[in-house]
Structure formats: C-alpha cells, structure tokens
PDB file of N, CA and C in Angstrom:
ATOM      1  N   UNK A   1      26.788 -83.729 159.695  1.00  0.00           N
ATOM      2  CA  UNK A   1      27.997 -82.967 159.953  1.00  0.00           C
ATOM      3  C   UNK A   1      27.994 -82.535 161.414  1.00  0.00           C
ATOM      4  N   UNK A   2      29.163 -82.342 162.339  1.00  0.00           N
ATOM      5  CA  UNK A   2      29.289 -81.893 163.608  1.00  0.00           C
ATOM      6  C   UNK A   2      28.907 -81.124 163.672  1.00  0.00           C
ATOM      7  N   UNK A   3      28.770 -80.139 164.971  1.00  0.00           N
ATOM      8  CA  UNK A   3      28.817 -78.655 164.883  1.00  0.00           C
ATOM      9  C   UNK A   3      29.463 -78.589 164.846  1.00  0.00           C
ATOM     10  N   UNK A   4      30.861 -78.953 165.380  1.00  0.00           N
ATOM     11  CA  UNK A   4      32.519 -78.339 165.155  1.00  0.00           C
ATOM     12  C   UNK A   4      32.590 -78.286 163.758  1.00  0.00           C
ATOM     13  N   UNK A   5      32.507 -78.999 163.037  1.00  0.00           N
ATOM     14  CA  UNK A   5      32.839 -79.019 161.539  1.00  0.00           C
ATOM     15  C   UNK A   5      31.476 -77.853 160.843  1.00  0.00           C
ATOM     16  N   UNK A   6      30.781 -77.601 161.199  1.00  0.00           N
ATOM     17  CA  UNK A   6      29.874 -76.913 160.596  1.00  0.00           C
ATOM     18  C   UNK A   6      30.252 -75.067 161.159  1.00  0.00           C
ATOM     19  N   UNK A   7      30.551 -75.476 162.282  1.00  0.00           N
ATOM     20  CA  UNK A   7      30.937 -73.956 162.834  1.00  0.00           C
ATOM     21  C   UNK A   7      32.561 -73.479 162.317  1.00  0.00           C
ATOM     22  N   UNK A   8      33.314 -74.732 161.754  1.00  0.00           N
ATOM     23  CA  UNK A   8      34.354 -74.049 161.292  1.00  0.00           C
ATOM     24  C   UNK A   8      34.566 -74.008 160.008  1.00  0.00           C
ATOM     25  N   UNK A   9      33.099 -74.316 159.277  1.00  0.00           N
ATOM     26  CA  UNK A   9      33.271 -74.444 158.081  1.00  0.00           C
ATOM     27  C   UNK A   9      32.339 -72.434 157.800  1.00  0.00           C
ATOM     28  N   UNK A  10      31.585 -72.435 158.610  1.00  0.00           N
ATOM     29  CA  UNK A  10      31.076 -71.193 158.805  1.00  0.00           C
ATOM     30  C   UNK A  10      31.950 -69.743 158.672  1.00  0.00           C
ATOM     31  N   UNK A  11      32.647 -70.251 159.895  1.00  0.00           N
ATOM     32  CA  UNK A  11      34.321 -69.615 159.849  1.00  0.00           C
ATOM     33  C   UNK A  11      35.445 -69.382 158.419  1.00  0.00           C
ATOM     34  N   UNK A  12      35.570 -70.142 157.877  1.00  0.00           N
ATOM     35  CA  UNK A  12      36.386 -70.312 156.360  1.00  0.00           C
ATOM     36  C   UNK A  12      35.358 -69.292 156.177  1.00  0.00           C
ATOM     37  N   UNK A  13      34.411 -69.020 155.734  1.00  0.00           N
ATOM     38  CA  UNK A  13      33.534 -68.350 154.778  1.00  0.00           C
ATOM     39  C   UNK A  13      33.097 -66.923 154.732  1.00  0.00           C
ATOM     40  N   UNK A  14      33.791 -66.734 156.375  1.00  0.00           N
ATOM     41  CA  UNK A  14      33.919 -65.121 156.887  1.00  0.00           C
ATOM     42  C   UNK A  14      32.347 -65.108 157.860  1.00  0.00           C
ATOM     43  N   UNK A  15      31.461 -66.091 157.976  1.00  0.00           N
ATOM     44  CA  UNK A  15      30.239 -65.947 158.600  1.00  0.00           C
ATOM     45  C   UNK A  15      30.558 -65.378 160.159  1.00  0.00           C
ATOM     46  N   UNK A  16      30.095 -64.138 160.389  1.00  0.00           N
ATOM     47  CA  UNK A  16      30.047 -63.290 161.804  1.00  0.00           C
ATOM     48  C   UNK A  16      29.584 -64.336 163.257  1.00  0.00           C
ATOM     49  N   UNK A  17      29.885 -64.126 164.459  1.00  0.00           N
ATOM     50  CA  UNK A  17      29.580 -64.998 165.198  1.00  0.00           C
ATOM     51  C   UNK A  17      28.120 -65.346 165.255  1.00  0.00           C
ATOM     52  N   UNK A  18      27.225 -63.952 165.084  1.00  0.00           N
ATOM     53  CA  UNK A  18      25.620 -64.058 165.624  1.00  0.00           C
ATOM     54  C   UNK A  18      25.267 -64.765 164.627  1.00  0.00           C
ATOM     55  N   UNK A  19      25.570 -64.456 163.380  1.00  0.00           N
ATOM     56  CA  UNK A  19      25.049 -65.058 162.194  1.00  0.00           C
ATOM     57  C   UNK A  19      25.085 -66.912 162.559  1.00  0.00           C
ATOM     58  N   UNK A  20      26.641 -66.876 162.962  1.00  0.00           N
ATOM     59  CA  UNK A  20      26.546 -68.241 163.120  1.00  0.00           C
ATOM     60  C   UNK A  20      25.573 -68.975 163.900  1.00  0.00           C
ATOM     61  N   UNK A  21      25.284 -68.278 165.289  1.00  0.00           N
ATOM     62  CA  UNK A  21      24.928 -68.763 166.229  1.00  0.00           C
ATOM     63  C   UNK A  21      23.105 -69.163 165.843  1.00  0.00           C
ATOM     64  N   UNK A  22      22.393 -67.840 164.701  1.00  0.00           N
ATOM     65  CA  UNK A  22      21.250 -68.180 164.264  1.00  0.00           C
ATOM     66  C   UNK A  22      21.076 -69.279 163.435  1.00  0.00           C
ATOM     67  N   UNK A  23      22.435 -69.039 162.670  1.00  0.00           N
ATOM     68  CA  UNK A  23      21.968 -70.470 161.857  1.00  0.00           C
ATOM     69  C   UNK A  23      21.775 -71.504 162.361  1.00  0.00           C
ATOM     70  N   UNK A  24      22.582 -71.829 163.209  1.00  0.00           N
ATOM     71  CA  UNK A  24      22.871 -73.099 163.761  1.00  0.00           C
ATOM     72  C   UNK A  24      21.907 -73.128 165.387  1.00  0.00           C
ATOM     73  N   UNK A  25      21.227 -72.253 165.333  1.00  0.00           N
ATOM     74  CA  UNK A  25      20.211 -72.369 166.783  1.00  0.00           C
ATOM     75  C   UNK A  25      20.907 -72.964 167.600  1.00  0.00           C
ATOM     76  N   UNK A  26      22.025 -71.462 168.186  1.00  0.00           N
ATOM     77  CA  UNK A  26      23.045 -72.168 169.316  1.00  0.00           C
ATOM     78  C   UNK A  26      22.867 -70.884 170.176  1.00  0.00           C
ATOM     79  N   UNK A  27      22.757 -70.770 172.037  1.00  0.00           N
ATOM     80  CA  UNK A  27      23.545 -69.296 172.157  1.00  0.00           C
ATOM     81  C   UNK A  27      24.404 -69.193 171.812  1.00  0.00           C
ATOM     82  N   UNK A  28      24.834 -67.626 172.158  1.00  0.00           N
ATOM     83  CA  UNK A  28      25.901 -66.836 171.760  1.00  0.00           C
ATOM     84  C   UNK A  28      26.876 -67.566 172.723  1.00  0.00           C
ATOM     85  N   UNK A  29      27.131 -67.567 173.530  1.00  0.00           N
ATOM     86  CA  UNK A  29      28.129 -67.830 175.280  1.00  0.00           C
ATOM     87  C   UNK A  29      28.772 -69.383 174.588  1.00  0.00           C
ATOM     88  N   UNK A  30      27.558 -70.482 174.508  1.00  0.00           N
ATOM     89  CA  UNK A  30      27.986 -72.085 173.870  1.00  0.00           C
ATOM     90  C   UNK A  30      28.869 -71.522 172.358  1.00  0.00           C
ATOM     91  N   UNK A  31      28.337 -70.702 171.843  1.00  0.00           N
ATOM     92  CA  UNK A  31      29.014 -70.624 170.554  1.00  0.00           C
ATOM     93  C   UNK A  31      30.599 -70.290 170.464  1.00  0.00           C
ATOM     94  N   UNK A  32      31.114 -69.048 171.433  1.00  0.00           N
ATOM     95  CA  UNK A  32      32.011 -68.554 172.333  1.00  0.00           C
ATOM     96  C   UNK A  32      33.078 -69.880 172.531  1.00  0.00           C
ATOM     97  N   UNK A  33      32.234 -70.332 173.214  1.00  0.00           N
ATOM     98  CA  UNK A  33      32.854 -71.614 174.301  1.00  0.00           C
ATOM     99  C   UNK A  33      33.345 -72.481 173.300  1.00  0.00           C
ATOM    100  N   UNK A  34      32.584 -72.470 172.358  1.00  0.00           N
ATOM    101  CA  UNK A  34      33.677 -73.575 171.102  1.00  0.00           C
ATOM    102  C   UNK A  34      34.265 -73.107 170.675  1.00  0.00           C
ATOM    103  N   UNK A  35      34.445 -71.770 170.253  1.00  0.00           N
ATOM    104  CA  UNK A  35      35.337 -71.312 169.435  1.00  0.00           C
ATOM    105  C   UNK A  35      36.570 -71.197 170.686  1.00  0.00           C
ATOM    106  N   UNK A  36      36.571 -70.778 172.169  1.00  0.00           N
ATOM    107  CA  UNK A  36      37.304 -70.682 172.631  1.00  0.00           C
ATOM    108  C   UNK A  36      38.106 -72.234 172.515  1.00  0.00           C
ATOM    109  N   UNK A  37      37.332 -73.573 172.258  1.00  0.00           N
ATOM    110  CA  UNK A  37      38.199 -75.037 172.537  1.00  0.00           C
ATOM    111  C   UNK A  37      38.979 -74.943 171.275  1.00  0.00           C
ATOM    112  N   UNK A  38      38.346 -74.470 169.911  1.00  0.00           N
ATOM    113  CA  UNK A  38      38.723 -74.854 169.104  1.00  0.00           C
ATOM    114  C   UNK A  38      39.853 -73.791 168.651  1.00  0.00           C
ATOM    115  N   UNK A  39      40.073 -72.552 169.634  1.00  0.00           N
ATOM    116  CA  UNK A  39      41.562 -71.917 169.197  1.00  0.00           C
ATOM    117  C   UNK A  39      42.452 -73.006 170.474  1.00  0.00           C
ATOM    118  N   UNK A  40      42.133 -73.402 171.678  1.00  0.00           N
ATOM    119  CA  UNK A  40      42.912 -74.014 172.265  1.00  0.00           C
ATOM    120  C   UNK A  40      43.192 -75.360 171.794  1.00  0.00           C
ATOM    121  N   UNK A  41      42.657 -76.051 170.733  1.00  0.00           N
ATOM    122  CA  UNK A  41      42.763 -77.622 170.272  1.00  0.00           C
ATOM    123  C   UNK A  41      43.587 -77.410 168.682  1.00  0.00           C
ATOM    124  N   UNK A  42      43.916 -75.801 168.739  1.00  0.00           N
ATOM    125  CA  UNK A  42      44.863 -75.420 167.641  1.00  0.00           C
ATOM    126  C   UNK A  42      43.910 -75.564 165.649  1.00  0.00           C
ATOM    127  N   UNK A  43      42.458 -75.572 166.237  1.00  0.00           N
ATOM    128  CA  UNK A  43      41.737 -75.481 165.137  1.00  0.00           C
ATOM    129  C   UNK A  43      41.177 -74.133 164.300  1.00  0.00           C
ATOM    130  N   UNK A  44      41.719 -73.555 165.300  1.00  0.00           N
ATOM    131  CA  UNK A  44      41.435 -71.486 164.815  1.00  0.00           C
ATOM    132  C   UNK A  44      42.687 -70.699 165.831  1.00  0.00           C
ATOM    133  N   UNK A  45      42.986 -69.682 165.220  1.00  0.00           N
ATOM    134  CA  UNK A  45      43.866 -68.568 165.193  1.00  0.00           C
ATOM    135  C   UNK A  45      42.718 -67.386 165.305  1.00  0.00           C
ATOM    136  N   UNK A  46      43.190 -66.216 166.639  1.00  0.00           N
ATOM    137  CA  UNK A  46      42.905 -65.633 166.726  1.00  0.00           C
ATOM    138  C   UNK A  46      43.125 -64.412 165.532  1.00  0.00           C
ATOM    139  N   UNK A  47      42.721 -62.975 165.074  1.00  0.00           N
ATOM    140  CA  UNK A  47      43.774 -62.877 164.192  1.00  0.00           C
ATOM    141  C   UNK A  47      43.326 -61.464 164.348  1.00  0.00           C
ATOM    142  N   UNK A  48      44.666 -60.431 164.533  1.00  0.00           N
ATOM    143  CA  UNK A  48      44.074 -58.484 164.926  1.00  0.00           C
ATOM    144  C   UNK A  48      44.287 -58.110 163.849  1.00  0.00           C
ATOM    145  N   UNK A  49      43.736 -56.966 163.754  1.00  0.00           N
ATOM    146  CA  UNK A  49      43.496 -56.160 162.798  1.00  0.00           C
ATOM    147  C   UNK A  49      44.453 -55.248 162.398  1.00  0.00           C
ATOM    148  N   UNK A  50      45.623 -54.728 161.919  1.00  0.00           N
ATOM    149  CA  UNK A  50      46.518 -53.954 162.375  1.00  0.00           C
ATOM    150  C   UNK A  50      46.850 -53.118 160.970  1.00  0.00           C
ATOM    151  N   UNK A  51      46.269 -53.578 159.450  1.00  0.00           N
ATOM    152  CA  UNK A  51      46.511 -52.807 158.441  1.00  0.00           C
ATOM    153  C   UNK A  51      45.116 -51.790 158.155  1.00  0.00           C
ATOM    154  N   UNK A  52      45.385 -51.383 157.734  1.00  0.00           N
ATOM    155  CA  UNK A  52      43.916 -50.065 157.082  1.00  0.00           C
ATOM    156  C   UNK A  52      43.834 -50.579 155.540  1.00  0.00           C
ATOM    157  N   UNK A  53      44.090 -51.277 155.159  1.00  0.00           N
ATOM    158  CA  UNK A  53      43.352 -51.424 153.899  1.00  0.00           C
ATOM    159  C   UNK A  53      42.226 -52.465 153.003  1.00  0.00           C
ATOM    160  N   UNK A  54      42.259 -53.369 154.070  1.00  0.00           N
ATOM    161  CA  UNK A  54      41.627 -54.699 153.857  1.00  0.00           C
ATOM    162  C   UNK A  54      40.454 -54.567 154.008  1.00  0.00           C
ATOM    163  N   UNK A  55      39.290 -55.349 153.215  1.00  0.00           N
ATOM    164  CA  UNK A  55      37.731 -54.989 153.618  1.00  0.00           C
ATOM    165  C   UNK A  55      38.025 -55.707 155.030  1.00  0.00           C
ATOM    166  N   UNK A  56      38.149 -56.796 155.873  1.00  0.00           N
ATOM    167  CA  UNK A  56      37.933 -57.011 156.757  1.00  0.00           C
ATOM    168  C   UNK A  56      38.101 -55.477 158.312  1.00  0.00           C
ATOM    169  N   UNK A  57      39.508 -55.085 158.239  1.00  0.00           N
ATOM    170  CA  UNK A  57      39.631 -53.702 159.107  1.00  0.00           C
ATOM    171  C   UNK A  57      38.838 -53.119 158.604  1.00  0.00           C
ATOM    172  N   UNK A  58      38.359 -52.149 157.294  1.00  0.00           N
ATOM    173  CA  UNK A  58      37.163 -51.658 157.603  1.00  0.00           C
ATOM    174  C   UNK A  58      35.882 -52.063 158.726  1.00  0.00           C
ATOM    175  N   UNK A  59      35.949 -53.380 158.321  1.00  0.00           N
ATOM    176  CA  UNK A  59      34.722 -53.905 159.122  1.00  0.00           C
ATOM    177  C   UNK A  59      35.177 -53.601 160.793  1.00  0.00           C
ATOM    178  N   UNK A  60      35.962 -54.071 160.962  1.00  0.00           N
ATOM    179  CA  UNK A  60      36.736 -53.904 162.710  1.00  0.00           C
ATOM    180  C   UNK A  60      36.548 -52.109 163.079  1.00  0.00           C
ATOM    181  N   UNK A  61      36.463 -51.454 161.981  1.00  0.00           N
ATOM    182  CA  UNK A  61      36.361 -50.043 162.678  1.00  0.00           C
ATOM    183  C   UNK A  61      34.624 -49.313 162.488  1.00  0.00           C
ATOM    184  N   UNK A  62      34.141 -50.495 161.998  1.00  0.00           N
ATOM    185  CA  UNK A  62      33.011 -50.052 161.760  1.00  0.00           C
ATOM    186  C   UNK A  62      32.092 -49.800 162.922  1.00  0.00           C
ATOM    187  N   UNK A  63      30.704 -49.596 162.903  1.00  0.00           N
ATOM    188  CA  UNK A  63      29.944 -49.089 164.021  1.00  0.00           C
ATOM    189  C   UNK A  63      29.570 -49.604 164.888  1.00  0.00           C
ATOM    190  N   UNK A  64      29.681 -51.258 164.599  1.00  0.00           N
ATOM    191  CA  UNK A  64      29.460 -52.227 165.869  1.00  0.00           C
ATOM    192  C   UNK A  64      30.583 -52.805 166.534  1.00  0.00           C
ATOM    193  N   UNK A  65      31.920 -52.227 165.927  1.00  0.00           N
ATOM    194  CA  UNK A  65      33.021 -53.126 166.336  1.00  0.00           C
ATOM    195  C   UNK A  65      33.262 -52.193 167.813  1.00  0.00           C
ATOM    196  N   UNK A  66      33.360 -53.019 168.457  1.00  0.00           N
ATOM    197  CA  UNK A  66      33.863 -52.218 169.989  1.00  0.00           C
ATOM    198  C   UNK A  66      35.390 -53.370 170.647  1.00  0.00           C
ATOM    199  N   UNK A  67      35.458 -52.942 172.046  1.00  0.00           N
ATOM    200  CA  UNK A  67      36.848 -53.651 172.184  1.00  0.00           C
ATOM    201  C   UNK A  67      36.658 -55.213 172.316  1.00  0.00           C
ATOM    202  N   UNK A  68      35.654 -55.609 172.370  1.00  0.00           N
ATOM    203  CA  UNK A  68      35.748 -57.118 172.542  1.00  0.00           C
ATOM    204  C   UNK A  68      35.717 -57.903 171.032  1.00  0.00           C
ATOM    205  N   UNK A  69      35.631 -57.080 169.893  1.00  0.00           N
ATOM    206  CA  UNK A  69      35.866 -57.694 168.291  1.00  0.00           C
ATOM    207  C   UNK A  69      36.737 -58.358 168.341  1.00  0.00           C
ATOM    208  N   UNK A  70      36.297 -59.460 168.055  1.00  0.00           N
ATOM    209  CA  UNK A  70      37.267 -60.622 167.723  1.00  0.00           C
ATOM    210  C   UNK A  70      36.898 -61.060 166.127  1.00  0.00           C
ATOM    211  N   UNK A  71      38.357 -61.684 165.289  1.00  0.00           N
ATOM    212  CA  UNK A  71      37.931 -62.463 164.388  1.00  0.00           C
ATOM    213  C   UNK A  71      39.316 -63.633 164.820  1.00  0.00           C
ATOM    214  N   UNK A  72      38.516 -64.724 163.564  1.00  0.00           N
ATOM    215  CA  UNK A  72      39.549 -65.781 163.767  1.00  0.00           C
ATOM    216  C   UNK A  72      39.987 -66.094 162.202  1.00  0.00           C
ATOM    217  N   UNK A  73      40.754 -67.185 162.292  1.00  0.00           N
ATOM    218  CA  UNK A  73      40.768 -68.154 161.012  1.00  0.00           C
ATOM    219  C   UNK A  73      41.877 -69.082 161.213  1.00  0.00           C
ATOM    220  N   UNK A  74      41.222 -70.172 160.179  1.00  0.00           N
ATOM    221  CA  UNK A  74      41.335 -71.096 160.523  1.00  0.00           C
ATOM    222  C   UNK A  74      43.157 -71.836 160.327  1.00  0.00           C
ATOM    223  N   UNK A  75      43.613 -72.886 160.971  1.00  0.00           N
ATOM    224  CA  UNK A  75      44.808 -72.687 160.582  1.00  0.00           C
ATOM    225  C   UNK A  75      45.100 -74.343 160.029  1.00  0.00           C
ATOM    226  N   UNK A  76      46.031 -74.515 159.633  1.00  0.00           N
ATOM    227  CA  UNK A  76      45.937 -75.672 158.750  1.00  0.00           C
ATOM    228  C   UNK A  76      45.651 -76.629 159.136  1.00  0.00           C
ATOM    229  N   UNK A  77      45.850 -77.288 160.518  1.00  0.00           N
ATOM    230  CA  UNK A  77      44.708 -78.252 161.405  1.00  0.00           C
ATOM    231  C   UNK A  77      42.972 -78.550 160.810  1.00  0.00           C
ATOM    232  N   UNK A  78      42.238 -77.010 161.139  1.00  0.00           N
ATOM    233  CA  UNK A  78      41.301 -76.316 160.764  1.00  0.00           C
ATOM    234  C   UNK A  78      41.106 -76.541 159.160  1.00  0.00           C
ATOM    235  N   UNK A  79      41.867 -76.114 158.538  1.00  0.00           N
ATOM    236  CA  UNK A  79      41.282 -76.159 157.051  1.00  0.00           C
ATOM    237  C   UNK A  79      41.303 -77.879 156.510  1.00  0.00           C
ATOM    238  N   UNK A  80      42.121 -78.607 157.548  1.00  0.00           N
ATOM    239  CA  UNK A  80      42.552 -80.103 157.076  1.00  0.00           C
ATOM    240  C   UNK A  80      40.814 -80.708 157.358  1.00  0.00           C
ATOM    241  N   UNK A  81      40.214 -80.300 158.694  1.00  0.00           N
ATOM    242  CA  UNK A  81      39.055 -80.871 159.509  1.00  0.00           C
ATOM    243  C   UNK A  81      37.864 -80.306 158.055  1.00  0.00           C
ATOM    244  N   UNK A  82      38.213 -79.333 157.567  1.00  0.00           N
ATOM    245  CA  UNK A  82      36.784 -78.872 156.526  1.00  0.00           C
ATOM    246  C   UNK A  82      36.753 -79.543 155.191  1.00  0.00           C
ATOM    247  N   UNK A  83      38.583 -79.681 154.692  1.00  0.00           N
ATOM    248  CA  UNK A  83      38.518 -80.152 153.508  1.00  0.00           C
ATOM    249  C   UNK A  83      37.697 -81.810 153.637  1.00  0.00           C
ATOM    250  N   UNK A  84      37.939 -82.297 154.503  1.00  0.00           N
ATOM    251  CA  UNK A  84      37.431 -83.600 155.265  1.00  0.00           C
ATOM    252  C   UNK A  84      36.179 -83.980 154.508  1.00  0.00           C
ATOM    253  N   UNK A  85      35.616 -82.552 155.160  1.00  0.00           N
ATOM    254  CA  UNK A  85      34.108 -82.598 155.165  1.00  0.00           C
ATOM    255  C   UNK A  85      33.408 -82.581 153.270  1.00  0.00           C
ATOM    256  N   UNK A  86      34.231 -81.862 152.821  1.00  0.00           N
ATOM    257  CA  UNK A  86      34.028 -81.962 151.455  1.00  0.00           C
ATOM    258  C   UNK A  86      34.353 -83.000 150.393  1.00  0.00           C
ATOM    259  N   UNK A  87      35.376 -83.822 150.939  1.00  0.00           N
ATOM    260  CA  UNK A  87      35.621 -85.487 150.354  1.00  0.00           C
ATOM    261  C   UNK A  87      34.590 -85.860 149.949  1.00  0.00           C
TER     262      UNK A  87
END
C-alpha cells in the first residue's frame, strides 16, 4: 500500500497526526507536507470546528489543542482512493 493511501486511510479512521506519523515512521514536517498535497490534489478537506456538541470539538478545546489544530477529512476523491484499497 502507498503512504498516500495508508495516510489517508489513517485519516477516515480519525487517527491524530503524531499517531500517524509513529505508525508509519515518518517526521512530523514530511507528514504535514502530504497532507498539505493531498488537501491541494483535492484528496482531504480542511474542516473547523464551529459546533459545541460533537466528541470531535470537545477534542479541539481540549488541553493540547492550541491555534495551529487542524483536522481534516476526506472528500469523495479521498474516500474513492481508500475504497480502492479495500477491493
């Protein structure tokens, strides 16, 4: 499997960036750097936080979230490249 396909299959699953980056014995910055191609190649959506009730905003206000929290997900490009992977 790619890393693209493995890092956005990571992604579907809610896996945090560091998490990702251990699994996959990547830095943090290279890890970044794909996710930055793969919102510009239209394979992830950035996505803010803006309701209070969802477990995810909890998480965004939690004790490690500071201003650079980002999450993504994936958009139907993205979910087309994972279902792929599961054929």
């Amino acid at each position: 499997m790619s890393r693209i396909k493995e890092v956005l299959s990571r992604i579907e699953n809610g896996t945090t960036i560091d998490t990702i980056a251990r699994e996959l014995d990547m830095n943090r910055s290279t890890l970044l750097a794909m996710i930055d191609f793969l919102v510009d190649e239209g394979y992830l959506a950035g996505v803010g936080c803006s309701c209070s009730t969802s477990r995810l905003c909890e998480q965004c206000r939690g004790a490690n979230a500071g201003p650079e929290m980002a999450m993504y997900t994936l958009t139907e490009k993205g979910m087309g490249m994972v279902e792929r992977l599961n054929l």
